[in-house]
C-alpha atoms as a PDB file:
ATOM      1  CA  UNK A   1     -54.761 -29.797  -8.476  1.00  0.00           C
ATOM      2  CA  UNK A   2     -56.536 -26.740  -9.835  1.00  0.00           C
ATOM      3  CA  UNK A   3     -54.355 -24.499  -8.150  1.00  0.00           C
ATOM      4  CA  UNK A   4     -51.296 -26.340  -9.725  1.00  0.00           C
ATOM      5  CA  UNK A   5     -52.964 -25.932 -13.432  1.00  0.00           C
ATOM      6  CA  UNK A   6     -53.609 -22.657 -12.876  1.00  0.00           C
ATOM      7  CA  UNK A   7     -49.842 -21.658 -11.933  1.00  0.00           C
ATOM      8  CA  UNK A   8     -48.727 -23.622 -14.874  1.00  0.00           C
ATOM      9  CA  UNK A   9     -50.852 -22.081 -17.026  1.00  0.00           C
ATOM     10  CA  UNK A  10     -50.010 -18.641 -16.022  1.00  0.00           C
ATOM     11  CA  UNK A  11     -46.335 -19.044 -15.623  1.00  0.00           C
ATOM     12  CA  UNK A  12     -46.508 -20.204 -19.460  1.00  0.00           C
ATOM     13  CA  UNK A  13     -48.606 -17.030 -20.419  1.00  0.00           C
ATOM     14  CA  UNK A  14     -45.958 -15.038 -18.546  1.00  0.00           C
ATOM     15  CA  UNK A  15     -42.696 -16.620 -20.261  1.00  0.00           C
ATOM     16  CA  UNK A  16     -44.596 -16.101 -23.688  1.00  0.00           C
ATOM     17  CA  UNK A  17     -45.053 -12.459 -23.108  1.00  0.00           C
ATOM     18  CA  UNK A  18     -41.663 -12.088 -21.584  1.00  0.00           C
ATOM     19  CA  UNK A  19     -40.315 -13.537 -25.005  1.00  0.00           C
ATOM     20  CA  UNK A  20     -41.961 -11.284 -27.430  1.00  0.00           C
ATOM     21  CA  UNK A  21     -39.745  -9.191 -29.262  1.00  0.00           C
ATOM     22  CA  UNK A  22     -41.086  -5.414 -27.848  1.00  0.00           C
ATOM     23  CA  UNK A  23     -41.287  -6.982 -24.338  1.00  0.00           C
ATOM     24  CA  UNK A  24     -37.527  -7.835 -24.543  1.00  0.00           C
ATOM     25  CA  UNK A  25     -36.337  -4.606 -25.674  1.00  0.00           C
ATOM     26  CA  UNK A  26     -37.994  -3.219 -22.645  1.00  0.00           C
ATOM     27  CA  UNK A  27     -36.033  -5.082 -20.283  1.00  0.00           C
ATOM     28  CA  UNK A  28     -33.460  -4.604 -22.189  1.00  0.00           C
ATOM     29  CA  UNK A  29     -33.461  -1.406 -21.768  1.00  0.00           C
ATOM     30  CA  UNK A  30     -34.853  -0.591 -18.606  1.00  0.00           C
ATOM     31  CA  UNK A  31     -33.314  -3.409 -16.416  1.00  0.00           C
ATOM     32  CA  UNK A  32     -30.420  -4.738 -17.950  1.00  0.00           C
ATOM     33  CA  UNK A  33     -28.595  -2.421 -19.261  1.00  0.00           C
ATOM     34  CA  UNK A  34     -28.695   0.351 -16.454  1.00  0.00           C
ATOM     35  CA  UNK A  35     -28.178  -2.615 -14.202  1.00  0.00           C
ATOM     36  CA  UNK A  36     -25.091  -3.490 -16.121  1.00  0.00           C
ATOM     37  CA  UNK A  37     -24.069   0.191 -16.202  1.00  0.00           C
ATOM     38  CA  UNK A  38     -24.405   0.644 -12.760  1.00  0.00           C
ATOM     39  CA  UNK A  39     -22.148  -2.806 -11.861  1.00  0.00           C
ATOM     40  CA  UNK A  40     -19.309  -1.703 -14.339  1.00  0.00           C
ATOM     41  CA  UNK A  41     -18.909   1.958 -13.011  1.00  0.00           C
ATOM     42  CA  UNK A  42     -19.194   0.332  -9.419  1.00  0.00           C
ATOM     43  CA  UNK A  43     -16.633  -2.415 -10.274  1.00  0.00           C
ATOM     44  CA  UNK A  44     -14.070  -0.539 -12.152  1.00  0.00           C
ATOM     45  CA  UNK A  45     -11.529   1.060  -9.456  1.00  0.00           C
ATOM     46  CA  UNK A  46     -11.548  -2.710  -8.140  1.00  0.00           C
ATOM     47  CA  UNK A  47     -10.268  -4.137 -11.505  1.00  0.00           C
ATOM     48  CA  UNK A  48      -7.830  -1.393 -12.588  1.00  0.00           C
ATOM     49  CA  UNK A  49      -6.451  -1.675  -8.559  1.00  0.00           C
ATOM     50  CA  UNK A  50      -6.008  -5.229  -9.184  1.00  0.00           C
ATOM     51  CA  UNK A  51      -4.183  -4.836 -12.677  1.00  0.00           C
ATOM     52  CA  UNK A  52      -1.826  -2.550 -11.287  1.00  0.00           C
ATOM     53  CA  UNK A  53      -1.177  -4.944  -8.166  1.00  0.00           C
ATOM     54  CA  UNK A  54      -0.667  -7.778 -10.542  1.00  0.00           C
ATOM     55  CA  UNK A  55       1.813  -6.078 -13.332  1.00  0.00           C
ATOM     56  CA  UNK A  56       3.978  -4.561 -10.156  1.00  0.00           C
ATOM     57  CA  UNK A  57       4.000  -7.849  -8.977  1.00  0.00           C
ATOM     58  CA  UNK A  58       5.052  -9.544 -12.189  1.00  0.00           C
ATOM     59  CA  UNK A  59       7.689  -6.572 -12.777  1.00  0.00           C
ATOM     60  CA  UNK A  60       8.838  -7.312  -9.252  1.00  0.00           C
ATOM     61  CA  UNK A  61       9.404 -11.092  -9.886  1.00  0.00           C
ATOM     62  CA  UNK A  62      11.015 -10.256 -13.273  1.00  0.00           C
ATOM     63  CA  UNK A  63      13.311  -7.952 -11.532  1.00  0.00           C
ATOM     64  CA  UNK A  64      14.336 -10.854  -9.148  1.00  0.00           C
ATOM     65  CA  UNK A  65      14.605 -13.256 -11.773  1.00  0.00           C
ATOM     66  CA  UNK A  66      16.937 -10.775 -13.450  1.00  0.00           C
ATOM     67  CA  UNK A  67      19.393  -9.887 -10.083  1.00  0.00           C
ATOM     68  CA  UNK A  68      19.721 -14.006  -9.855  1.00  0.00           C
ATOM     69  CA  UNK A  69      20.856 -14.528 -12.773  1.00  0.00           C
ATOM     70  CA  UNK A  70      23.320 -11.849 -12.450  1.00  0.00           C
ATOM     71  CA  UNK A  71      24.293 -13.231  -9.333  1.00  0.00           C
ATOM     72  CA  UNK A  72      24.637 -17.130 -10.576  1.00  0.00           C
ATOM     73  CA  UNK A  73      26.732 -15.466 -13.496  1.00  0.00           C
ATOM     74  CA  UNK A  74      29.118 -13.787 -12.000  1.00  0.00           C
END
């Protein structure tokens, strides 16, 4: 039971310091932000690759779309 009191109380002295304002800019701008950085330059190739897969594939269908109505037309 003492044990469980003691985590309590520390976990609540933790989140308090974790709140206050100079603490959050910290991890702000140590952690998140470079962490953030990091992910976007990773992720980038994947989402312009997938952009470009997407509009040639919507071109491609429009194309289509276009020849059969040509053809039911004629």
């Amino acid at each position: 039971m003492i044990i469980k009191d003691l985590t309590a109380k520390l976990l609540e002295k933790f989140l308090e310091e974790i709140k206050s304002q100079e603490n959050m800019e910290k991890i702000q701008n140590e952690l998140l932000n470079p962490l953030i950085t990091y992910t976007y330059k990773r992720i980038y190739p994947y989402l312009v690759l997938t952009i470009i897969i997407f509009l040639l594939t919507f071109i491609l269908a429009l194309l289509i779309l276009i020849i059969l109505i040509k053809k039911i037309l004629r």
